[in-house]
N, C-alpha and C. Protein backbone atom coordinates (compact mmCIF):
# COMPACT_ATOMS: atom_id res chain seq x y z
N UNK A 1 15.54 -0.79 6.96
CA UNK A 1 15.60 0.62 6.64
C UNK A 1 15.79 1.42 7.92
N UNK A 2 16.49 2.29 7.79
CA UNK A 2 16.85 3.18 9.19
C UNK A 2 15.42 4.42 9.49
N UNK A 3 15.74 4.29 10.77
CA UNK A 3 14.47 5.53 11.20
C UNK A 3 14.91 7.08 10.32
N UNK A 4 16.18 7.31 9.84
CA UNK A 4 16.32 8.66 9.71
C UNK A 4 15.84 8.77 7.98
N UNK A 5 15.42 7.64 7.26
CA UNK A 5 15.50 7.74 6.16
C UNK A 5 13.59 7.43 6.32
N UNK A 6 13.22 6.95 6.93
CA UNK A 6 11.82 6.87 7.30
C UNK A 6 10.92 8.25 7.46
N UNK A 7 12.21 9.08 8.26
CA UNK A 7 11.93 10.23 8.84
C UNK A 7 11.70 11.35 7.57
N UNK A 8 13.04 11.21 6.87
CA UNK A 8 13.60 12.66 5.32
C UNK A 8 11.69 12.16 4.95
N UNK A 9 11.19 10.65 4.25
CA UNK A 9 10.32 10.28 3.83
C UNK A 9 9.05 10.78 4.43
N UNK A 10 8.87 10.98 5.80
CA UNK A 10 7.39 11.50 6.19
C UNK A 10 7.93 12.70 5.79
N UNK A 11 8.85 13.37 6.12
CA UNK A 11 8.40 14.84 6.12
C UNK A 11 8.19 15.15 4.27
N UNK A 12 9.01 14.63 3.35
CA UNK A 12 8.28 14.57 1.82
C UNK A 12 7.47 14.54 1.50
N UNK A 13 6.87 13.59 2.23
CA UNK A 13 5.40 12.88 1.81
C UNK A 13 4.10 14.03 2.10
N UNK A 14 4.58 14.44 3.25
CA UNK A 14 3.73 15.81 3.69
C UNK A 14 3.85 17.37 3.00
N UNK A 15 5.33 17.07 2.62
CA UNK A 15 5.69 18.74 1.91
C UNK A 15 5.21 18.76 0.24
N UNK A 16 5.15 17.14 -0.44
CA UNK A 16 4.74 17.08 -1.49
C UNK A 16 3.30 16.96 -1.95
N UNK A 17 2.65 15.86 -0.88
CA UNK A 17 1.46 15.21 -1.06
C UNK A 17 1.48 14.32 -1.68
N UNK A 18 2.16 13.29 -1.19
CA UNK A 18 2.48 11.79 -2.11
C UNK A 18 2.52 10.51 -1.11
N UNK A 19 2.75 9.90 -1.29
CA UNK A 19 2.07 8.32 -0.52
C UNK A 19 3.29 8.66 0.66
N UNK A 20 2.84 7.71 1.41
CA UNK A 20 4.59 7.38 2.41
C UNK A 20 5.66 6.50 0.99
N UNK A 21 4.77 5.88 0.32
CA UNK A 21 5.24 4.41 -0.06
C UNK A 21 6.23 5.39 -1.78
N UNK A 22 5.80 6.48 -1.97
CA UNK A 22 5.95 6.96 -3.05
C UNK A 22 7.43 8.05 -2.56
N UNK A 23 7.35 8.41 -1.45
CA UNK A 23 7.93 9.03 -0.49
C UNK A 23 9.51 8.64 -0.54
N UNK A 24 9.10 7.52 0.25
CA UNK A 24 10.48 6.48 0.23
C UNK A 24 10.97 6.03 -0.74
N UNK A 25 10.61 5.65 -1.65
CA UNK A 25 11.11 5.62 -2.90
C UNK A 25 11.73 6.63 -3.05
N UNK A 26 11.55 7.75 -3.37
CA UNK A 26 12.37 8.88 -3.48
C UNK A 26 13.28 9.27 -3.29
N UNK A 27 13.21 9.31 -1.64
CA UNK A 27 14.72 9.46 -0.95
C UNK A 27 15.48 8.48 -1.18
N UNK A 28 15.11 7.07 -1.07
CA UNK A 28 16.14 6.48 -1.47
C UNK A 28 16.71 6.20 -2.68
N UNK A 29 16.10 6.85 -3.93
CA UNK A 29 16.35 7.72 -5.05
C UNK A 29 17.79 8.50 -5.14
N UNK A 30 17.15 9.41 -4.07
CA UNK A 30 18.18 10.53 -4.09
C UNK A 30 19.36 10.22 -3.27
N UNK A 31 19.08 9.46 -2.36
CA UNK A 31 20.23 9.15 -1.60
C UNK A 31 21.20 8.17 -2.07
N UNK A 32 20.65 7.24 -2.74
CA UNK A 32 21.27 6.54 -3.77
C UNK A 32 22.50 7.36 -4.63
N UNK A 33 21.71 8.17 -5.49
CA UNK A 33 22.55 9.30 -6.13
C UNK A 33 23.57 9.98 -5.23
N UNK A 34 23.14 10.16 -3.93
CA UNK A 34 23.99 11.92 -3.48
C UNK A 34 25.57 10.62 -3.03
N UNK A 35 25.17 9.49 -2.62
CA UNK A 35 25.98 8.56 -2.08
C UNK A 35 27.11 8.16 -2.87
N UNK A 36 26.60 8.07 -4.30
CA UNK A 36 27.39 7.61 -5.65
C UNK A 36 28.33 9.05 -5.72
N UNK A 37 27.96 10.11 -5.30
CA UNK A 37 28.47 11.43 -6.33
C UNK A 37 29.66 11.85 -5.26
N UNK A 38 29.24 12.06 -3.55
CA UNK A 38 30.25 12.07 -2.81
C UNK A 38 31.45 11.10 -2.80
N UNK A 39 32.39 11.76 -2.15
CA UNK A 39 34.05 11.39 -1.70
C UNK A 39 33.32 10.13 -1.24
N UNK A 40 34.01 8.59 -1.52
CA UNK A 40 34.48 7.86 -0.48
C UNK A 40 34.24 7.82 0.96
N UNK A 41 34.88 8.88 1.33
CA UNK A 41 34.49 9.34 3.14
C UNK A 41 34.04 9.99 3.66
N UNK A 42 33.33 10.77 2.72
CA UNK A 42 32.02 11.62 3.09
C UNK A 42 30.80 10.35 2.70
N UNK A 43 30.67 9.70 1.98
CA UNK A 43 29.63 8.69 1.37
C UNK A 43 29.46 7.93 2.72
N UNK A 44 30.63 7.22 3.07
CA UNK A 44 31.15 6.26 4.34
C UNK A 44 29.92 7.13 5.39
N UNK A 45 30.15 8.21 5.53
CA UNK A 45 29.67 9.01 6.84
C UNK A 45 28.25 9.32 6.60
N UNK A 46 27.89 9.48 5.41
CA UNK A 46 26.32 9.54 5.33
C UNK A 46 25.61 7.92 5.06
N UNK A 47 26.32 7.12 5.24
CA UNK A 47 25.83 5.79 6.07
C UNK A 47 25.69 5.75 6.93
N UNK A 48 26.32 6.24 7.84
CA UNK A 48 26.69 5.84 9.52
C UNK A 48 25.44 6.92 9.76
N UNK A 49 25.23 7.79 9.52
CA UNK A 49 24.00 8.88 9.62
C UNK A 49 22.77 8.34 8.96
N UNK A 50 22.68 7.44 8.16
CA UNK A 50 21.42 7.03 7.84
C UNK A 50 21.32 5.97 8.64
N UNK A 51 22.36 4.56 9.22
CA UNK A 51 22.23 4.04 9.72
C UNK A 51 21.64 3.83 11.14
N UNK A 52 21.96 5.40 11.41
CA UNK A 52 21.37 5.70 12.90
C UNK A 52 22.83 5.45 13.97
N UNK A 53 24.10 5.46 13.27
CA UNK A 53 25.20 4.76 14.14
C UNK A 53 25.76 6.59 14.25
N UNK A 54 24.92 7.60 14.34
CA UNK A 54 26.20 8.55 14.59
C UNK A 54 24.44 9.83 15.21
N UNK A 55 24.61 10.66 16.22
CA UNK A 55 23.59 10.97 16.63
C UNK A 55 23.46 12.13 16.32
N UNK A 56 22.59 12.49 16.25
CA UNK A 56 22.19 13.82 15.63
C UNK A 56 21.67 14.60 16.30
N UNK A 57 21.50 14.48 18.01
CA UNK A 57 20.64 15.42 18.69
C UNK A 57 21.66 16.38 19.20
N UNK A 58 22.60 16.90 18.53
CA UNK A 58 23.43 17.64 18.80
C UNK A 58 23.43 19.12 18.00
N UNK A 59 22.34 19.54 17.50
CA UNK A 59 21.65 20.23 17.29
C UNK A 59 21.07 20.07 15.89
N UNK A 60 21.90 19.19 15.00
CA UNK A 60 22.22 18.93 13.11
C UNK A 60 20.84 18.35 13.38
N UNK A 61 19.73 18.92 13.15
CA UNK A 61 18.17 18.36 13.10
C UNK A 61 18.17 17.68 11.68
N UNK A 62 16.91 17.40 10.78
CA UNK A 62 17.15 16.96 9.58
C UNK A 62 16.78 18.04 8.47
N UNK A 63 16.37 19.08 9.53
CA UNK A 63 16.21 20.72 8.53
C UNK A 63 17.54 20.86 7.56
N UNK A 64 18.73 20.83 8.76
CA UNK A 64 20.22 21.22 8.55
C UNK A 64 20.79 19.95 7.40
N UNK A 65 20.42 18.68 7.53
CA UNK A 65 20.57 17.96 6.89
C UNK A 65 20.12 18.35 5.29
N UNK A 66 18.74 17.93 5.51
CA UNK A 66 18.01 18.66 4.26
C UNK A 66 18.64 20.00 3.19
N UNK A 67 18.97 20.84 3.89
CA UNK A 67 19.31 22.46 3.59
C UNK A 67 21.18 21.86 2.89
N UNK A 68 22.14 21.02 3.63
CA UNK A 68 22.90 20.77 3.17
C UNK A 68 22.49 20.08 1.82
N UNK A 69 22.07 18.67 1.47
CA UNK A 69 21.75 17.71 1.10
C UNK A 69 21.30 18.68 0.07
N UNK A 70 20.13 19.85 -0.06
CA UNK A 70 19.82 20.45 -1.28
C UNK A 70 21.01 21.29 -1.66
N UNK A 71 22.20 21.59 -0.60
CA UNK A 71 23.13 22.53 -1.96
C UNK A 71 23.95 21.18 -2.34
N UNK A 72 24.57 20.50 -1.76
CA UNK A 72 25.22 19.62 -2.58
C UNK A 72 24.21 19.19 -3.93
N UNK A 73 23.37 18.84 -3.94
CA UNK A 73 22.91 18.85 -5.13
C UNK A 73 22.37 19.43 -6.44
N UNK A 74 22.01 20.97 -6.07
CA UNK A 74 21.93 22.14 -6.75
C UNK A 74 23.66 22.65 -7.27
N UNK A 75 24.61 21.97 -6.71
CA UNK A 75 25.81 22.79 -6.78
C UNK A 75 26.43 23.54 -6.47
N UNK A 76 25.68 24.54 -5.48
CA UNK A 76 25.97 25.53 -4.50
C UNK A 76 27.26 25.43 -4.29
N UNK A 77 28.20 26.38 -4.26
CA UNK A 77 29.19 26.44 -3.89
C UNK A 77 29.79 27.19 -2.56
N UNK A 78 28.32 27.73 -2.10
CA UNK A 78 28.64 28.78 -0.84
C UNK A 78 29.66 27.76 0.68
């Protein structure tokens, strides 16, 4: 399992009040889903970002992640 999917999971676990173990399940729930629903090569790229193969200290924290990750799935069209 990659550190960044370890990571979405603590911060859940804390914003919900649910196990780590209940946590992770989750995201990889949802990530499961968001993976199936994206393009091909957007899917491709949120591997390489969970994998830890593409870096993120370039300012894209996992706030920005998160904040994306909830409109793609709400539908947001902004």
């Amino acid at each position: 399992m990659s550190n960044v999917k370890t990571e979405i999971a603590e911060l859940v676990a804390k914003k919900v009040k649910i196990t780590d173990a209940q946590a992770l399940q989750a995201v990889e729930v949802v990530l499961n889903y968001v993976e199936k629903k994206l393009p091909p090569h957007i899917g491709s790229k949120l591997d390489a970002i969970l994998a830890g193969n593409i870096d993120l200290s370039d300012g894209v924290g996992l706030d920005d992640a998160a904040g994306l990750l909830g409109g793609l799935l709400s539908g947001d069209k902004k």
